[in-house]
PDB file of N, CA and C in Angstrom:
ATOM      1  N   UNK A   1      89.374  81.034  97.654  1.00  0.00           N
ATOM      2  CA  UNK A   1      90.080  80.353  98.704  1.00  0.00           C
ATOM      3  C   UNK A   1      91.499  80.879  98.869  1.00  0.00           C
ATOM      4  N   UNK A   2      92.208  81.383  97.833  1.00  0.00           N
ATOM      5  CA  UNK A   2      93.434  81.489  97.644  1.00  0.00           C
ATOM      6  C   UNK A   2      93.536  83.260  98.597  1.00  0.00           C
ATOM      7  N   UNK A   3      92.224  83.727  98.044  1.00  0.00           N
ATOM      8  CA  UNK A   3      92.536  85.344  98.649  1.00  0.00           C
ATOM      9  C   UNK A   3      93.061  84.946 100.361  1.00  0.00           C
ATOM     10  N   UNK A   4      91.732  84.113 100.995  1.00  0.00           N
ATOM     11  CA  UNK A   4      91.733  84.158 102.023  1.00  0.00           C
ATOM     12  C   UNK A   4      93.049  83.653 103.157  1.00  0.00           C
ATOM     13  N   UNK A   5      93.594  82.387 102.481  1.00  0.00           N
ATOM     14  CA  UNK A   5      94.837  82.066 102.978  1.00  0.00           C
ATOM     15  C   UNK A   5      96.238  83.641 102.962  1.00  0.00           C
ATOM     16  N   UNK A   6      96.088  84.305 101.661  1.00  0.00           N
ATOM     17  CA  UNK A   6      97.029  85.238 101.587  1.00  0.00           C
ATOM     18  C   UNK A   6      96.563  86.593 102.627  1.00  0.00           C
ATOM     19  N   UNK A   7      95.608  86.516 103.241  1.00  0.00           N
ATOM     20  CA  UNK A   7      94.952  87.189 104.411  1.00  0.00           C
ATOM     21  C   UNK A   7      95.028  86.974 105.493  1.00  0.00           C
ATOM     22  N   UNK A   8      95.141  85.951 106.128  1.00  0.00           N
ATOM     23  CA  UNK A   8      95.466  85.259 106.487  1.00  0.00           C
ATOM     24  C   UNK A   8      97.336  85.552 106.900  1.00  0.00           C
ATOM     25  N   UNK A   9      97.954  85.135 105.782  1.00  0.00           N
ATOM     26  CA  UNK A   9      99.315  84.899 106.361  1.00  0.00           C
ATOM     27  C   UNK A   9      99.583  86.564 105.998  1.00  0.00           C
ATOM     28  N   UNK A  10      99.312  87.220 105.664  1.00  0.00           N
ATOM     29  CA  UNK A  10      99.619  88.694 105.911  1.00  0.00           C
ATOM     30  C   UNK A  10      99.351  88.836 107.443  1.00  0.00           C
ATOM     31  N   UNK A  11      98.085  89.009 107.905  1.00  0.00           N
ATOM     32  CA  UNK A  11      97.607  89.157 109.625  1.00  0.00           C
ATOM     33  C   UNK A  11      98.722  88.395 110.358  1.00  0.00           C
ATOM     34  N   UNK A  12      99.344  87.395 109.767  1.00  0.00           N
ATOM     35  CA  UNK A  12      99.992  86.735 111.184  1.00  0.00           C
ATOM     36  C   UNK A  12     101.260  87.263 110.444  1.00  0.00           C
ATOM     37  N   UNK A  13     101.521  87.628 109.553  1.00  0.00           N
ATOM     38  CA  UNK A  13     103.725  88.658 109.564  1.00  0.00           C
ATOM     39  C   UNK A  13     103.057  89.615 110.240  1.00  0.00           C
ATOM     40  N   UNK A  14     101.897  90.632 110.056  1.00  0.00           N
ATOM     41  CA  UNK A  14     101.897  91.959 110.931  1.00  0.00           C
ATOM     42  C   UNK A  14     102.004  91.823 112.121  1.00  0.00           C
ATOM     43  N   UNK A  15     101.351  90.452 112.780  1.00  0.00           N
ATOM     44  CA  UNK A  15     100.860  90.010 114.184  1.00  0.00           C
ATOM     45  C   UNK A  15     102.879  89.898 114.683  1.00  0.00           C
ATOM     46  N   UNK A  16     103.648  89.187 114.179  1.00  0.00           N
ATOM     47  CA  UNK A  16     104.581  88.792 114.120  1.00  0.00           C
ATOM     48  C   UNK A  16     105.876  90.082 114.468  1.00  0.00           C
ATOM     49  N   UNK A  17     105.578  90.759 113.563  1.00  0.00           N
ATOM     50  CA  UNK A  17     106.350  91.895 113.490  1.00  0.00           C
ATOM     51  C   UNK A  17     106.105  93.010 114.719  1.00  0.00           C
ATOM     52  N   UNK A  18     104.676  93.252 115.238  1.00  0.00           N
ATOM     53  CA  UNK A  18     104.594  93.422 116.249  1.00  0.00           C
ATOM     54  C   UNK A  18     105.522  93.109 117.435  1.00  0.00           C
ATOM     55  N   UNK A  19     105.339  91.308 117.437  1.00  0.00           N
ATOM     56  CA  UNK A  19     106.339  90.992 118.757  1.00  0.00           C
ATOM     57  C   UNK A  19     107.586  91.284 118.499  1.00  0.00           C
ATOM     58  N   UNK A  20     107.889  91.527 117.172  1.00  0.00           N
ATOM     59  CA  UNK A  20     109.836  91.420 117.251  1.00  0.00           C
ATOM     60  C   UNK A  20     110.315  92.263 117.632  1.00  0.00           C
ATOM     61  N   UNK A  21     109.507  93.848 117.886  1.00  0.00           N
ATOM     62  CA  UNK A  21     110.554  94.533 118.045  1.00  0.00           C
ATOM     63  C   UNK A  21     109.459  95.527 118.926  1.00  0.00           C
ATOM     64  N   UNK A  22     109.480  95.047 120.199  1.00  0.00           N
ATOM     65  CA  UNK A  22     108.703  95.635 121.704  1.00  0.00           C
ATOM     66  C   UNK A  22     109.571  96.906 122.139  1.00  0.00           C
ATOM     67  N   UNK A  23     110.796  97.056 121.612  1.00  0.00           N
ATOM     68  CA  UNK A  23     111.677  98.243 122.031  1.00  0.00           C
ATOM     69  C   UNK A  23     110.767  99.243 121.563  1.00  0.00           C
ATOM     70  N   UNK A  24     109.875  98.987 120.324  1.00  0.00           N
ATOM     71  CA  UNK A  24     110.075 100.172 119.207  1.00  0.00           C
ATOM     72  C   UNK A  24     108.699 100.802 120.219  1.00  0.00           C
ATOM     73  N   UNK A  25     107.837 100.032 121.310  1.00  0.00           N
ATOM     74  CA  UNK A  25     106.600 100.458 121.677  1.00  0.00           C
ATOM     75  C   UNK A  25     106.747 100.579 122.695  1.00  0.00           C
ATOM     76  N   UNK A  26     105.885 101.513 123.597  1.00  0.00           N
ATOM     77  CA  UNK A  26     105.399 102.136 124.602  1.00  0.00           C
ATOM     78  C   UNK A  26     104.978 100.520 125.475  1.00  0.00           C
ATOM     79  N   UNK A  27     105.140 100.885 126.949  1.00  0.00           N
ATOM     80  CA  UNK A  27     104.687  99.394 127.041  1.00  0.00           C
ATOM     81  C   UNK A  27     105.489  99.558 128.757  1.00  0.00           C
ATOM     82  N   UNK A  28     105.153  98.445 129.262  1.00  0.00           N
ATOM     83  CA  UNK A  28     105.119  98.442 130.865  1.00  0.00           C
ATOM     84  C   UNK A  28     105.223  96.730 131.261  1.00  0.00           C
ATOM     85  N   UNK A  29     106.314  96.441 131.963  1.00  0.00           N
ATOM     86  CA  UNK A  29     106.011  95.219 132.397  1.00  0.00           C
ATOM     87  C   UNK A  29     106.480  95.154 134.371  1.00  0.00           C
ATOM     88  N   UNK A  30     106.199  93.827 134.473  1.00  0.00           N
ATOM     89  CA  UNK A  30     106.993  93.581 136.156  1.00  0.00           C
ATOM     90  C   UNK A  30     107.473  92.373 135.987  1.00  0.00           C
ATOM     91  N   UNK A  31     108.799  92.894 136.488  1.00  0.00           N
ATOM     92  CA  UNK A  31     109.781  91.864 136.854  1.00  0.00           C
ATOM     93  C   UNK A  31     110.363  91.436 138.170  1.00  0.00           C
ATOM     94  N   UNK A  32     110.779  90.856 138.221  1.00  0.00           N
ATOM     95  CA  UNK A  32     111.219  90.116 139.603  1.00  0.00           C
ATOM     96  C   UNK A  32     112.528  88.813 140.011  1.00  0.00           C
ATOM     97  N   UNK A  33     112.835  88.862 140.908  1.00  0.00           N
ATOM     98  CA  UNK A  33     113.855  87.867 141.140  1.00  0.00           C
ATOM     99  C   UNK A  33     113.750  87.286 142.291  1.00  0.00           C
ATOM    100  N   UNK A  34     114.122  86.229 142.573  1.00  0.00           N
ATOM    101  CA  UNK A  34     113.959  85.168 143.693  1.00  0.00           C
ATOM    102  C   UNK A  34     114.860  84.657 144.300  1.00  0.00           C
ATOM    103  N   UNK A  35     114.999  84.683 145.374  1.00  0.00           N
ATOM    104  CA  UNK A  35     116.528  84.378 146.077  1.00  0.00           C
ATOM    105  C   UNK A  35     116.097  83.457 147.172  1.00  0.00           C
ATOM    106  N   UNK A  36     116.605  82.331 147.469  1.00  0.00           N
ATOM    107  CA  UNK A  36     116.630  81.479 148.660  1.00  0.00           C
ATOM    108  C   UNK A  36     117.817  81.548 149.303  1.00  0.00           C
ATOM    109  N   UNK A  37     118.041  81.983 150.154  1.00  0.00           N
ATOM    110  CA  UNK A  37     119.203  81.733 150.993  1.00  0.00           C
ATOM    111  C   UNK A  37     118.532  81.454 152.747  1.00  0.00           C
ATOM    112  N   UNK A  38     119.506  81.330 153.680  1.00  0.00           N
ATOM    113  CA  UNK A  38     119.427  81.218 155.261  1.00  0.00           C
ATOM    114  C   UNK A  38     119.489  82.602 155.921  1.00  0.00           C
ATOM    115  N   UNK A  39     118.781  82.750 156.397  1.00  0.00           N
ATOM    116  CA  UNK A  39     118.548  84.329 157.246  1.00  0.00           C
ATOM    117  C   UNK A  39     117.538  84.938 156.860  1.00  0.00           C
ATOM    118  N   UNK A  40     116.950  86.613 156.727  1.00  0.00           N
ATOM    119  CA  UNK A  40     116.221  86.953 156.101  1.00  0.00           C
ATOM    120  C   UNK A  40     117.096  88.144 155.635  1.00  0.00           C
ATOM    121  N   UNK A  41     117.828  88.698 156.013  1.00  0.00           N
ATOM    122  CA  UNK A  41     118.382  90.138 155.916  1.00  0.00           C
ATOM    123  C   UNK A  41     118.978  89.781 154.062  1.00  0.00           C
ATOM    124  N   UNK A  42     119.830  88.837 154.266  1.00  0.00           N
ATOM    125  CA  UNK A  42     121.024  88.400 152.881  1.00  0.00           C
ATOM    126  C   UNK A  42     120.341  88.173 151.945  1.00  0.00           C
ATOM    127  N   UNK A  43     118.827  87.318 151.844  1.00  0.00           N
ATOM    128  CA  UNK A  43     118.181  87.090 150.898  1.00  0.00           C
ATOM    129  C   UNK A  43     117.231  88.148 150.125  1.00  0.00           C
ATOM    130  N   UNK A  44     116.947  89.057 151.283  1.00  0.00           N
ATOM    131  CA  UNK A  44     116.414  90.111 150.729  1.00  0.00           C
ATOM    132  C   UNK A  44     117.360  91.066 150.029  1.00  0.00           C
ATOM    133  N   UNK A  45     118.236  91.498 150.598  1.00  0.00           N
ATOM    134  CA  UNK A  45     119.377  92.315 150.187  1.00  0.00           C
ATOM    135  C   UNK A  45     119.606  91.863 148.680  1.00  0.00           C
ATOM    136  N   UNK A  46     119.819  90.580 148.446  1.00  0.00           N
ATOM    137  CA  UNK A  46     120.230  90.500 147.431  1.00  0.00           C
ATOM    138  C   UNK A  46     119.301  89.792 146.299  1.00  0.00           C
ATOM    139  N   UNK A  47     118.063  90.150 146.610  1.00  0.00           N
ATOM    140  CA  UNK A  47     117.040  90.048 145.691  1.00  0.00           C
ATOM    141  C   UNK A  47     116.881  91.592 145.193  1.00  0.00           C
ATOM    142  N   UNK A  48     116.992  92.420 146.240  1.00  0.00           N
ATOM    143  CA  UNK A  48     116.973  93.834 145.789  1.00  0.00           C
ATOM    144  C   UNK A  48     118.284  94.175 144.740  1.00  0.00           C
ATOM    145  N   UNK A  49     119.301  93.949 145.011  1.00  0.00           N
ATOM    146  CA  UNK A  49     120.584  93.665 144.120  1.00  0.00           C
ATOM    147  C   UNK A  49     120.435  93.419 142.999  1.00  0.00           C
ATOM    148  N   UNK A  50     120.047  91.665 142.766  1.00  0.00           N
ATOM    149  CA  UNK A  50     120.001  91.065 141.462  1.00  0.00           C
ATOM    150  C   UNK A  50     118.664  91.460 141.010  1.00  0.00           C
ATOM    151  N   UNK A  51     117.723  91.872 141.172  1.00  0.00           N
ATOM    152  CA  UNK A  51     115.876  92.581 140.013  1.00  0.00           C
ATOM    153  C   UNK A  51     117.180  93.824 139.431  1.00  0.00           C
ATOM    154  N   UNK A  52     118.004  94.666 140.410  1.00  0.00           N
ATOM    155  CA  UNK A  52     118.255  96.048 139.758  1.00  0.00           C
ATOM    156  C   UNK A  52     119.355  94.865 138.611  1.00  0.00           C
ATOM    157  N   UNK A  53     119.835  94.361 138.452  1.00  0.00           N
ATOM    158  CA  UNK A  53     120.990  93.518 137.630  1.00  0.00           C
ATOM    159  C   UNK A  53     120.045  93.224 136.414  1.00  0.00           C
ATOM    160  N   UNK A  54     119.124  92.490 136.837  1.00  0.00           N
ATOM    161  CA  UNK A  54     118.191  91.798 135.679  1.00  0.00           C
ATOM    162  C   UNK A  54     117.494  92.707 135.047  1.00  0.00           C
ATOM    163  N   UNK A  55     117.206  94.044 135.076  1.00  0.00           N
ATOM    164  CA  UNK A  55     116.060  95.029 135.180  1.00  0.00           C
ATOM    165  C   UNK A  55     117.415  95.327 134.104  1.00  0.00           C
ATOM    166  N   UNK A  56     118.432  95.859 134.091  1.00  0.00           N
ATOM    167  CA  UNK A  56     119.596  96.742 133.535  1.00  0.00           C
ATOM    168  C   UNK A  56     119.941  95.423 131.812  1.00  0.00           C
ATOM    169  N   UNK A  57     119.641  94.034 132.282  1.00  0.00           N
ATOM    170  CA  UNK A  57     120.075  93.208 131.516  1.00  0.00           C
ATOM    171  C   UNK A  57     119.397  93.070 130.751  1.00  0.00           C
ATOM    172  N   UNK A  58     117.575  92.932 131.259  1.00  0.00           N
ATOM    173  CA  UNK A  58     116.574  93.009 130.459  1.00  0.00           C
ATOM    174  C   UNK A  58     116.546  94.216 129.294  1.00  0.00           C
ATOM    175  N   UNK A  59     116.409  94.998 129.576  1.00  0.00           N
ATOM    176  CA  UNK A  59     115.962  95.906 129.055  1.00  0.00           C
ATOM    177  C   UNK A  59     116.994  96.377 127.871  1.00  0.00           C
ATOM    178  N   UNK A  60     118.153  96.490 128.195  1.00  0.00           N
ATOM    179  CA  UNK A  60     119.582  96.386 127.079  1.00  0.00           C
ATOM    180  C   UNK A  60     119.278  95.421 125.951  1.00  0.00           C
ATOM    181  N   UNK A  61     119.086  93.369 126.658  1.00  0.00           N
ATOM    182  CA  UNK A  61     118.189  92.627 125.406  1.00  0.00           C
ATOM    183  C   UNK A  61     117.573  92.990 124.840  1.00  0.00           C
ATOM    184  N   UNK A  62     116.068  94.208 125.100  1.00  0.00           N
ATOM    185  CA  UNK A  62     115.268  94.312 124.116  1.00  0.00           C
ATOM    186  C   UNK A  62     115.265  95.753 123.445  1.00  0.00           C
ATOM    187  N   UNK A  63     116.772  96.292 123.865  1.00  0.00           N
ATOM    188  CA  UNK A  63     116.614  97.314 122.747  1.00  0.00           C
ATOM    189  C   UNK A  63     116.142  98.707 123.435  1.00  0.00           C
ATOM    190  N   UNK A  64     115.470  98.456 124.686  1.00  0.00           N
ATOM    191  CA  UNK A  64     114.791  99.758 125.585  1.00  0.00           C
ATOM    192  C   UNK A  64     115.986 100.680 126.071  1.00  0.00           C
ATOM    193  N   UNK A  65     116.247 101.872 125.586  1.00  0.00           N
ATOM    194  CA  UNK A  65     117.654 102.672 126.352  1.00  0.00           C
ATOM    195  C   UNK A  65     116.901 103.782 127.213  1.00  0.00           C
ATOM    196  N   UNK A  66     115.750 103.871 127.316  1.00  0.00           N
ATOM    197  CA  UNK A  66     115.382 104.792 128.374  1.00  0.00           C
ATOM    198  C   UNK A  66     114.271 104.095 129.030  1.00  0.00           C
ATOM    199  N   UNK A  67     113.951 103.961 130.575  1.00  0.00           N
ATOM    200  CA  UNK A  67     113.293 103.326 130.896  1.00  0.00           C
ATOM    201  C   UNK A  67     112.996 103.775 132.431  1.00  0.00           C
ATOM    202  N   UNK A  68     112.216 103.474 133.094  1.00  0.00           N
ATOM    203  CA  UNK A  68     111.344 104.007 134.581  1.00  0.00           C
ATOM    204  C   UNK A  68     111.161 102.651 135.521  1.00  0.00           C
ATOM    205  N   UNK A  69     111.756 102.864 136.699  1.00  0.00           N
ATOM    206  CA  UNK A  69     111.569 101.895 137.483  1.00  0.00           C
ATOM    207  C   UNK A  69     110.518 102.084 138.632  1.00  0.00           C
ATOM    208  N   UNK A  70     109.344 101.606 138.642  1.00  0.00           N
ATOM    209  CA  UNK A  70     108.498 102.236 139.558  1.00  0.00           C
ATOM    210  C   UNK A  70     108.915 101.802 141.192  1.00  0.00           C
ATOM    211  N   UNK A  71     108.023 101.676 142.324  1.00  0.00           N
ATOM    212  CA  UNK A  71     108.733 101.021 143.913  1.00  0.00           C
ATOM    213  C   UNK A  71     109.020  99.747 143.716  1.00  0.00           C
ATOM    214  N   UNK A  72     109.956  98.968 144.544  1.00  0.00           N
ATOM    215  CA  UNK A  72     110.796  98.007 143.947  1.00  0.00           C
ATOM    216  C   UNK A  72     109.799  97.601 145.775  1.00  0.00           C
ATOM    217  N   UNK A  73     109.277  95.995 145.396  1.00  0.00           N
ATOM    218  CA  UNK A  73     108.596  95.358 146.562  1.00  0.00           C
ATOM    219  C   UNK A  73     109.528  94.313 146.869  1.00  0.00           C
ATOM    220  N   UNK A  74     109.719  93.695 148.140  1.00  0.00           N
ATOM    221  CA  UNK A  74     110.415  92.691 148.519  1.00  0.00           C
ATOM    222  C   UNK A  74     109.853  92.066 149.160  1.00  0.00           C
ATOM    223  N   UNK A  75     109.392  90.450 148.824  1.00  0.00           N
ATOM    224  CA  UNK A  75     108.543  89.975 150.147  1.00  0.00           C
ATOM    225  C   UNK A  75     109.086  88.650 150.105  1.00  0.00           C
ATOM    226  N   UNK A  76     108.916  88.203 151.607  1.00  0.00           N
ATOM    227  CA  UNK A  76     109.870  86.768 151.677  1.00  0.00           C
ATOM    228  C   UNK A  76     109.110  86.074 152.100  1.00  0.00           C
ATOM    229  N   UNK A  77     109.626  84.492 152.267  1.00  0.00           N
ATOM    230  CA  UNK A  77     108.591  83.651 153.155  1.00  0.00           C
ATOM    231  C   UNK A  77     109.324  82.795 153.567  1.00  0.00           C
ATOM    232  N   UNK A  78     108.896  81.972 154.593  1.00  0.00           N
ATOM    233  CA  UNK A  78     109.786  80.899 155.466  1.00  0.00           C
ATOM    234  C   UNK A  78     109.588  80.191 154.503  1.00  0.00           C
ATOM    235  N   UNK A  79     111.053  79.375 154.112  1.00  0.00           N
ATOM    236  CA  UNK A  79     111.062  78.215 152.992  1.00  0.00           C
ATOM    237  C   UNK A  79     111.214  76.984 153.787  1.00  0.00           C
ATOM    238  N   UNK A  80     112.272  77.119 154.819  1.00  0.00           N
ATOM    239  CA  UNK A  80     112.551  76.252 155.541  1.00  0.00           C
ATOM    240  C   UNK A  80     112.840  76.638 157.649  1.00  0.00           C
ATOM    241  N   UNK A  81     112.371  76.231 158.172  1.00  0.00           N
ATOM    242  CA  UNK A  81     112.789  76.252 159.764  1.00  0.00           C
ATOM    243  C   UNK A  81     113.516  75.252 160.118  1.00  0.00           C
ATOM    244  N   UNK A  82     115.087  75.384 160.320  1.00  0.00           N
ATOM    245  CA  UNK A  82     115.650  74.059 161.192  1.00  0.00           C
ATOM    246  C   UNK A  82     115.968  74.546 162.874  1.00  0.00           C
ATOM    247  N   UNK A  83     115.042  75.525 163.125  1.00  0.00           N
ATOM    248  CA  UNK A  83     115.048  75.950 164.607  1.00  0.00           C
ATOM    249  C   UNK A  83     116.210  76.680 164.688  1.00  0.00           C
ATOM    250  N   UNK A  84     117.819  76.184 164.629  1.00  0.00           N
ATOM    251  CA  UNK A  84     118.768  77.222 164.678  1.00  0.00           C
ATOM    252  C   UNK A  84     118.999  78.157 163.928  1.00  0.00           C
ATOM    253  N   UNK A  85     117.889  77.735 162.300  1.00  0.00           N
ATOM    254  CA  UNK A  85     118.471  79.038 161.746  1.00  0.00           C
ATOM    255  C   UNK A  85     117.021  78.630 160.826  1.00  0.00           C
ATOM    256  N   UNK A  86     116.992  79.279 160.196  1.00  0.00           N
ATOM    257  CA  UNK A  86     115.617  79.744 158.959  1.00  0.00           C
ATOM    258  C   UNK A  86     116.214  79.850 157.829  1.00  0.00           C
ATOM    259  N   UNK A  87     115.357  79.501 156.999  1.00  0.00           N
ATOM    260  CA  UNK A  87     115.706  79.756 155.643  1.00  0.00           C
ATOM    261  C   UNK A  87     114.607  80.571 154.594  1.00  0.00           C
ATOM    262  N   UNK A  88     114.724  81.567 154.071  1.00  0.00           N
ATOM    263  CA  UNK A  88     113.876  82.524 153.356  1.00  0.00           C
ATOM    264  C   UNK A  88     113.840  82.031 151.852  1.00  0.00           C
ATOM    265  N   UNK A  89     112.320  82.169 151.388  1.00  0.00           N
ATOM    266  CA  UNK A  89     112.927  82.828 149.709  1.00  0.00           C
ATOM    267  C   UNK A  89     112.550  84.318 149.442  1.00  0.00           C
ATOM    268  N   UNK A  90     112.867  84.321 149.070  1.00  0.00           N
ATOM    269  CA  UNK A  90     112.663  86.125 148.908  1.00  0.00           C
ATOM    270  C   UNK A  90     112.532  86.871 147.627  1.00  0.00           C
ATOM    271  N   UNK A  91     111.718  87.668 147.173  1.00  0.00           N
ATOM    272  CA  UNK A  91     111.310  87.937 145.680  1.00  0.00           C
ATOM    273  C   UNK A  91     111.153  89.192 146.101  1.00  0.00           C
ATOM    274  N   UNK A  92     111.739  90.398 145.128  1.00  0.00           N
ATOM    275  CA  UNK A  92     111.870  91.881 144.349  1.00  0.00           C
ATOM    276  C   UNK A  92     111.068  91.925 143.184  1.00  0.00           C
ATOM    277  N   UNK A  93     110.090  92.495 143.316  1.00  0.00           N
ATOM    278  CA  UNK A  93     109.379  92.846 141.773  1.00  0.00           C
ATOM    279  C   UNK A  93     110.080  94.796 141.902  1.00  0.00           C
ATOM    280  N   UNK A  94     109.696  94.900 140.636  1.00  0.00           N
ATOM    281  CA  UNK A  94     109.543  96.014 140.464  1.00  0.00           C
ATOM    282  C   UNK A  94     108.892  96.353 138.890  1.00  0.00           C
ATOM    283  N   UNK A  95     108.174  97.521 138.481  1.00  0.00           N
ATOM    284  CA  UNK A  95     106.887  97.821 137.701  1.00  0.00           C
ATOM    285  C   UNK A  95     108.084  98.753 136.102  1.00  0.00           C
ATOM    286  N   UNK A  96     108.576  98.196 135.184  1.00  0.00           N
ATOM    287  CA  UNK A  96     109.219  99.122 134.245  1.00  0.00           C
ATOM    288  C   UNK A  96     108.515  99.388 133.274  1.00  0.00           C
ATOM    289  N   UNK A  97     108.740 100.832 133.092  1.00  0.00           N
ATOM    290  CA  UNK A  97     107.698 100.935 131.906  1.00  0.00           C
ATOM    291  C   UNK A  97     108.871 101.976 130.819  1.00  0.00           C
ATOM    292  N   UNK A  98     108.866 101.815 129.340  1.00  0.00           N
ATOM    293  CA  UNK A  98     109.433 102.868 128.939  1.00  0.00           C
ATOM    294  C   UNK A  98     108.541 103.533 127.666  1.00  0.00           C
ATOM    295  N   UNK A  99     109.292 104.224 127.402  1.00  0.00           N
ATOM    296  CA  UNK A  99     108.574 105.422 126.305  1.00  0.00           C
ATOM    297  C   UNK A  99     107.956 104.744 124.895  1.00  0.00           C
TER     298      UNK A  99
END
């Protein structure tokens, strides 16, 4: 019984050690940011803005110093209509993958 518990908690530090340190591996994610503002032009603009901000912030957190930004997508949607003016939310993904 005793082997199996110490088998056990070995598999889950390796499992463990894995997640701590994602810099050290090859690997690909998508990220994105979300912006609500009034108009469509401002909200997009600056969803494209803040993913490149978060993308630069992310990746510094986990340690990644070389990294690939694949096409950066922007798609919005009517959040709100008050007839004189519209209101967007608007989301930037983009695909990073590093070495």
């Amino acid at each position: 019984m005793r082997r199996a518990g110490t088998a056990v908690a070995a598999a889950l530090a390796v499992g463990a050690a894995a997640f701590a340190a994602p810099g050290a591996q090859a690997g690909c994610a998508t990220l994105a940011f979300s912006v609500n503002d009034y108009g469509k032009e401002g909200p997009t603009r600056d969803a494209q803005n803040l993913l490149e901000k978060y993308i630069a912030d992310w990746t510094k957190a986990k340690g990644i110093k070389t990294y690939t930004v694949g096409k950066k997508d922007v798609r919005c949607e009517l959040f709100l209509n008050l007839i004189v003016v519209k209101e967007h939310t608007c989301k930037a993904s983009a695909r990073v993958c590093w070495p």
